[in-house]
C-alpha atoms as a PDB file:
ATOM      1  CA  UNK A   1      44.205  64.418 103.893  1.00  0.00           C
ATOM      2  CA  UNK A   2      43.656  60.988 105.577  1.00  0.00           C
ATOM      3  CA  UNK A   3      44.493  59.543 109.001  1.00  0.00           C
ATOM      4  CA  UNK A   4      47.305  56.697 109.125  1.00  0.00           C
ATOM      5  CA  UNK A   5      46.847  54.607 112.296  1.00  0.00           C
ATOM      6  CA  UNK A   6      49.536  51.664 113.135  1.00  0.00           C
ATOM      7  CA  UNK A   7      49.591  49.305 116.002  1.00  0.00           C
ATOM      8  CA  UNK A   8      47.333  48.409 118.873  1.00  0.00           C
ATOM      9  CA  UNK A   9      45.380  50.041 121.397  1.00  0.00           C
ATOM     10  CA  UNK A  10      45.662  48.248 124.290  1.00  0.00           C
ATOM     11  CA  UNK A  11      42.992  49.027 127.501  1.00  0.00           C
ATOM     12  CA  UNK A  12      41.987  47.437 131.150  1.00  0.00           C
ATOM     13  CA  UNK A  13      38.855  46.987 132.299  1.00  0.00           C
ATOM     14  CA  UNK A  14      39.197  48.663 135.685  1.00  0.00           C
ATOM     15  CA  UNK A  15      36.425  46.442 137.627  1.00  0.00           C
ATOM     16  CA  UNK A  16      38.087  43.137 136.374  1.00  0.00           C
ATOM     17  CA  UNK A  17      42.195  44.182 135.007  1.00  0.00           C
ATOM     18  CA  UNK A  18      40.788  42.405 131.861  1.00  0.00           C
ATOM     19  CA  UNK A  19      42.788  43.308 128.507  1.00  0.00           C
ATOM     20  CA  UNK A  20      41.643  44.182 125.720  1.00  0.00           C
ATOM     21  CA  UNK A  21      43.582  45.331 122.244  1.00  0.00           C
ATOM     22  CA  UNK A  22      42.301  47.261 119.524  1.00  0.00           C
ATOM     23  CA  UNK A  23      44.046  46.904 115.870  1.00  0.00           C
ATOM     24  CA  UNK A  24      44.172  49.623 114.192  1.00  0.00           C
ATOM     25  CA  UNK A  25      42.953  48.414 111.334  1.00  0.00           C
ATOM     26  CA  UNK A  26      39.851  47.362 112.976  1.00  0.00           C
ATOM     27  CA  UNK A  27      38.958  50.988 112.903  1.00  0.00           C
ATOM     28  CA  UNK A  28      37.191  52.929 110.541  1.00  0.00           C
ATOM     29  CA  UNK A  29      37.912  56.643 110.079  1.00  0.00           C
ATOM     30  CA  UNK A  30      35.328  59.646 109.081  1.00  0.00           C
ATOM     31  CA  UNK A  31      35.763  63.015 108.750  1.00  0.00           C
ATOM     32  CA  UNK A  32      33.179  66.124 108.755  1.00  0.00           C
ATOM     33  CA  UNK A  33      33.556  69.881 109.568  1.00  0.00           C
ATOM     34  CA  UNK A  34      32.705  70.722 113.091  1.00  0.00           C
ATOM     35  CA  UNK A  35      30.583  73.682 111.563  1.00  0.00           C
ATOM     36  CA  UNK A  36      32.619  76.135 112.596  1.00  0.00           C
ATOM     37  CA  UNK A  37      34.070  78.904 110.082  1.00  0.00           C
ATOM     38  CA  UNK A  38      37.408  80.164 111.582  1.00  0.00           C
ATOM     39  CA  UNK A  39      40.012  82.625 110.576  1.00  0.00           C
ATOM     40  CA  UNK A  40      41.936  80.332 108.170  1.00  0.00           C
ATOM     41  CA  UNK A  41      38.785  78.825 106.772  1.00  0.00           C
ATOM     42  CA  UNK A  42      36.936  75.287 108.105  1.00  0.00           C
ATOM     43  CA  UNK A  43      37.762  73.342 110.699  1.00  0.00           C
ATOM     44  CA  UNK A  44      37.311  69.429 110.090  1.00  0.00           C
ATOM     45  CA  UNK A  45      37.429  66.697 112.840  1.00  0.00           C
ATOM     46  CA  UNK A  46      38.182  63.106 111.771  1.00  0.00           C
ATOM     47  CA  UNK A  47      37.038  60.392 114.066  1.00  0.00           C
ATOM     48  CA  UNK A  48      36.629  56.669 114.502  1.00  0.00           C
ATOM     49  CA  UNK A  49      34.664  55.321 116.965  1.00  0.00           C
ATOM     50  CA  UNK A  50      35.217  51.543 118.109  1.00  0.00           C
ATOM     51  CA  UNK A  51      32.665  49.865 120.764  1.00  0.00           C
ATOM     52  CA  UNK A  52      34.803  47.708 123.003  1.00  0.00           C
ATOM     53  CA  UNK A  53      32.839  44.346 124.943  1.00  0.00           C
ATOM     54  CA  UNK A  54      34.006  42.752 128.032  1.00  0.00           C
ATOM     55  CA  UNK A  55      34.244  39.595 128.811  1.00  0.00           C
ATOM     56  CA  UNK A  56      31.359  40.221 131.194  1.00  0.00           C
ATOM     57  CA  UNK A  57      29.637  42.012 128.254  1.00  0.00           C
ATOM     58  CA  UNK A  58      29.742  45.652 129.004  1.00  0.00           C
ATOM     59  CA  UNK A  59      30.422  47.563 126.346  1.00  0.00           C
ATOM     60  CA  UNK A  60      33.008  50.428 126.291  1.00  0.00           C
ATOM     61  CA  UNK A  61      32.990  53.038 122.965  1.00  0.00           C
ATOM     62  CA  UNK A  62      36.408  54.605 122.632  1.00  0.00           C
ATOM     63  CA  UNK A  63      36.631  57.498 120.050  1.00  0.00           C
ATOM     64  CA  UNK A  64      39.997  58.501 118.108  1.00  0.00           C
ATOM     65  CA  UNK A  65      39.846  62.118 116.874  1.00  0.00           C
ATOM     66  CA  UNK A  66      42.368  64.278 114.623  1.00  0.00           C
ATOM     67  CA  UNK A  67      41.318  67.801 113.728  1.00  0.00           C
ATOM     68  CA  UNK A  68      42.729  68.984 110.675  1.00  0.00           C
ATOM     69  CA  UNK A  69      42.635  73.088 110.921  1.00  0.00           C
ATOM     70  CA  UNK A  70      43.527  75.236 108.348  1.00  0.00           C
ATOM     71  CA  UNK A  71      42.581  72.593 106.222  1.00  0.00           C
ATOM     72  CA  UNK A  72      45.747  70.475 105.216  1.00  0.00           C
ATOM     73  CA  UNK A  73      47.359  71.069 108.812  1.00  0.00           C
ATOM     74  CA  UNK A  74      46.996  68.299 111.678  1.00  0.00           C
ATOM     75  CA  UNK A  75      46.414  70.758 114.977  1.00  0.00           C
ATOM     76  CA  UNK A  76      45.603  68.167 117.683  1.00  0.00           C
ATOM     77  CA  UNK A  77      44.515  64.754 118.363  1.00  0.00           C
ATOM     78  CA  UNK A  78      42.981  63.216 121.226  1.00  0.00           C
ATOM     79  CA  UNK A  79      41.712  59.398 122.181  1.00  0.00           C
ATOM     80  CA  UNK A  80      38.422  59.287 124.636  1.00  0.00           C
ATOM     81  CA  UNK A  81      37.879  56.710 126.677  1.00  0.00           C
ATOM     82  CA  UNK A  82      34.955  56.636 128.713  1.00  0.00           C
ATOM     83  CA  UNK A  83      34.734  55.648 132.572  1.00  0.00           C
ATOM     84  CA  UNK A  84      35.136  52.039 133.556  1.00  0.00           C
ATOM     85  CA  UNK A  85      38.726  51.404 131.418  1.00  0.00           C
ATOM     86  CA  UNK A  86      42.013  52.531 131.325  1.00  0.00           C
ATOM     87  CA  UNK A  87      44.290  53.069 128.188  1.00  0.00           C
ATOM     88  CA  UNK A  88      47.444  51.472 128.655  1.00  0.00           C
ATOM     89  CA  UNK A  89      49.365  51.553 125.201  1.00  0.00           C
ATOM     90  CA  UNK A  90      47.675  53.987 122.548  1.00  0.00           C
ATOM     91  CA  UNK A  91      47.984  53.708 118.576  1.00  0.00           C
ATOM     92  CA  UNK A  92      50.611  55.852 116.119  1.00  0.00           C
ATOM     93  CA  UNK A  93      47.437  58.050 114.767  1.00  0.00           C
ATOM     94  CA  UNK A  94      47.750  61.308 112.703  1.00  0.00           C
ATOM     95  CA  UNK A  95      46.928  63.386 109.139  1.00  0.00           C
ATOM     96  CA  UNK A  96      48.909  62.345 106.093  1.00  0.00           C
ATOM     97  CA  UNK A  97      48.595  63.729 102.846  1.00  0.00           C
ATOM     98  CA  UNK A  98      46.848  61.978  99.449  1.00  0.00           C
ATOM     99  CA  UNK A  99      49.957  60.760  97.225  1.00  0.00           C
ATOM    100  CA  UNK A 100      50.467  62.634  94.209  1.00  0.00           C
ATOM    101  CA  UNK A 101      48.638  60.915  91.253  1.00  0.00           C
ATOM    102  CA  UNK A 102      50.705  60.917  87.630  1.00  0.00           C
ATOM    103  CA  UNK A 103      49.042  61.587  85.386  1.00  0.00           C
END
């Protein structure tokens, strides 16, 4: 499994309504197992994290996160965005399988 993200973020800086835009192919994605053995087996947590600077220079880290439990099943996604912005448009983000290889 893999995460497919399309489009742009888009987010306000709250102090100044600046706008900022994220592509998503600015973004790169990891994935590791939260360490926790559940019924169905591991539980694994793909994330990409993306530090976001102001025009006044602060900087803002937004984190995308799929978790992919049982393995090969997307259960639920979420996009943090810490105090100071807003998100105003999110990306398309979610698990799609490997293609097939012929062999």
């Amino acid at each position: 499994m893999y995460v497919e993200a399309n489009g742009k973020a888009k987010f306000k800086v709250d102090e100044t309504g600046e706008i900022i835009t994220v592509d998503a192919t600015d973004l790169g994605w990891e994935c590791e197992g939260t360490g926790e053995e559940r019924g169905m087996g591991s539980e694994l947590v793909h994330s990409a994290e993306y530090s976001i600077e102001s025009k006044s220079g602060e900087i803002f880290d937004v984190t995308w996160s799929v978790w992919e439990y049982p393995v090969g099943v997307e259960n639920t996604s979420e996009t943090s965005v810490p105090h100071g912005i807003s998100l105003l448009e999110d990306l398309q983000y979610g698990l799609s399988h490997e293609p097939e290889q012929d062999d």
